[in-house]
C-alpha atoms as a PDB file:
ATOM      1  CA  UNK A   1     102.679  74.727 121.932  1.00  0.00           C
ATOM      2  CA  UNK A   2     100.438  76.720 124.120  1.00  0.00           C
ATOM      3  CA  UNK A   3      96.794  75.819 123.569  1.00  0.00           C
ATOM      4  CA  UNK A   4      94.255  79.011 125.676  1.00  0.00           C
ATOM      5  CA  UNK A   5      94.795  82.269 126.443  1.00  0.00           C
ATOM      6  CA  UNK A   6      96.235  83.277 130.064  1.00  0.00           C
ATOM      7  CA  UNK A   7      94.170  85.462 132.369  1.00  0.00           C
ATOM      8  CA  UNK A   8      96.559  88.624 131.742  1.00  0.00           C
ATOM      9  CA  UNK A   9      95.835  88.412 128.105  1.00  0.00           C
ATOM     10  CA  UNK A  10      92.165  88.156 129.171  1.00  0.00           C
ATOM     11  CA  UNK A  11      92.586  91.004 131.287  1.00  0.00           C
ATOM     12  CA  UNK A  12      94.025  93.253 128.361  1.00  0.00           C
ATOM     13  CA  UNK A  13      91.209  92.088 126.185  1.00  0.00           C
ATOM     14  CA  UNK A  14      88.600  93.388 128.133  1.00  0.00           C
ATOM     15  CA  UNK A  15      90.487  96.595 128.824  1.00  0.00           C
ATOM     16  CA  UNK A  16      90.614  97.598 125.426  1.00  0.00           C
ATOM     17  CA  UNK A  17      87.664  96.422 124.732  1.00  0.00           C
ATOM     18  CA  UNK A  18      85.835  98.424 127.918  1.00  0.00           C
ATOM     19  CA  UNK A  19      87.699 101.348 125.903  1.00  0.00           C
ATOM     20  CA  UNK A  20      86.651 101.456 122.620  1.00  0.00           C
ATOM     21  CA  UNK A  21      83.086 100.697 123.822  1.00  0.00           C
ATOM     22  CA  UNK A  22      83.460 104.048 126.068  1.00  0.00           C
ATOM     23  CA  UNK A  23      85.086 105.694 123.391  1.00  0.00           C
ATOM     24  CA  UNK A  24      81.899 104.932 120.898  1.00  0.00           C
ATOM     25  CA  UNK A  25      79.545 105.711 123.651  1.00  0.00           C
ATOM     26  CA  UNK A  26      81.431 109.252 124.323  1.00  0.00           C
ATOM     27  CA  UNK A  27      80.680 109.830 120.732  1.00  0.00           C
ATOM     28  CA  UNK A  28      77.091 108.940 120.500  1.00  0.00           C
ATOM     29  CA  UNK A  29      76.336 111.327 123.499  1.00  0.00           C
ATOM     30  CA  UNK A  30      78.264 114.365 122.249  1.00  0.00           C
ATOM     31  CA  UNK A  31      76.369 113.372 118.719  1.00  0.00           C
ATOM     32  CA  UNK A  32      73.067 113.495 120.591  1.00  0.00           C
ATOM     33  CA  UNK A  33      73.739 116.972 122.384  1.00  0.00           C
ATOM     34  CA  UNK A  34      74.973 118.322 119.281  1.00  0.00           C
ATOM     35  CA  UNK A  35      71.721 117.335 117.540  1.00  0.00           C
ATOM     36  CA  UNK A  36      69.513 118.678 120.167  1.00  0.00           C
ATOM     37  CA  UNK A  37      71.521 121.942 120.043  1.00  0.00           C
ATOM     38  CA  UNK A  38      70.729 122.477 115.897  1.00  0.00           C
ATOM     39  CA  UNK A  39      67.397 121.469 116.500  1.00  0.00           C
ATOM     40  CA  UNK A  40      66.456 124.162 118.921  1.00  0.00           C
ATOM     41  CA  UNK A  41      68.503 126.705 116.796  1.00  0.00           C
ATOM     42  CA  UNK A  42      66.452 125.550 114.194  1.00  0.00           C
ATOM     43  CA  UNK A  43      63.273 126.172 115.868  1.00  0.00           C
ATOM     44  CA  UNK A  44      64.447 129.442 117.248  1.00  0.00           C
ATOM     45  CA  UNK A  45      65.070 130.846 113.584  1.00  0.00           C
ATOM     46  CA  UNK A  46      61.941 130.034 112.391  1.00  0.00           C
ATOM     47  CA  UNK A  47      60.093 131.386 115.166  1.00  0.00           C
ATOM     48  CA  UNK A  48      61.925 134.119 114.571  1.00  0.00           C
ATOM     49  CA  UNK A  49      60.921 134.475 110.692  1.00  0.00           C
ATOM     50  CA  UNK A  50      57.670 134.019 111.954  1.00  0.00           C
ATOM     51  CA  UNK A  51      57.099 137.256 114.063  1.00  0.00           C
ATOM     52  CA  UNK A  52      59.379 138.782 110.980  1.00  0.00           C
ATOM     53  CA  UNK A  53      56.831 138.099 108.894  1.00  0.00           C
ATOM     54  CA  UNK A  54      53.753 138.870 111.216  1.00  0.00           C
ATOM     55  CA  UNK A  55      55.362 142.552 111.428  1.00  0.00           C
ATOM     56  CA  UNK A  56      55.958 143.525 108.319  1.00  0.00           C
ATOM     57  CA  UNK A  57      52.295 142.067 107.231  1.00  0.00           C
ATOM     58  CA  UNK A  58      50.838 144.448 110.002  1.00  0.00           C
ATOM     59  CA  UNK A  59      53.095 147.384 109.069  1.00  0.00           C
ATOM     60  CA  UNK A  60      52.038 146.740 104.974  1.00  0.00           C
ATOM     61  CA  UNK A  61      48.648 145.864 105.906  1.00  0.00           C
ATOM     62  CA  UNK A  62      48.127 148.686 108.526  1.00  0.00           C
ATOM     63  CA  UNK A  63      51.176 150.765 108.352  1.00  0.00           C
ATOM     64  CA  UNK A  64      53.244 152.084 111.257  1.00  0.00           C
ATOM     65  CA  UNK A  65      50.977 153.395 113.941  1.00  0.00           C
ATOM     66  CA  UNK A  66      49.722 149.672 114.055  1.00  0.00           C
ATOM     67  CA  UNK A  67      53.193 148.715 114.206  1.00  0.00           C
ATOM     68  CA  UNK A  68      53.495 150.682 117.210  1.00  0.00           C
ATOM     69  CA  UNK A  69      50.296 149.792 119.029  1.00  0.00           C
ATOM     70  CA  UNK A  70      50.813 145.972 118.517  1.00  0.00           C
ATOM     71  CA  UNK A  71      54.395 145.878 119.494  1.00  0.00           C
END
């Protein structure tokens, strides 16, 4: 009976585990990009509202000419 493990199996160990770490890490990066990518859509949408909003205040508040002057 064998007692230990020999350096091959070792080897192999490693291998797959140096591969499922990279594997996990891959995913955690992509999960971060992705995450960075909403949040700027995110903010780009609400800016957007935003000036939405600020026009059609000025064109209810002041009507069109404003509109025209402030654009």
């Amino acid at each position: 009976m064998r007692k230990g493990m020999s350096l091959t199996e070792v080897v192999i160990a490693m291998a797959l585990v140096a591969l499922s770490v990279g594997g996990i890490m891959a995913v955690l990066v992509q999960s971060v990009g992705l995450r960075q990518s909403v949040d700027n859509a995110y903010a780009a949408v609400g800016l957007a509202k935003n000036r939405i909003e600020r026009i059609r205040e000025l064109r209810r508040d002041k009507g069109y000419a404003a509109l025209a002057e402030a654009v």
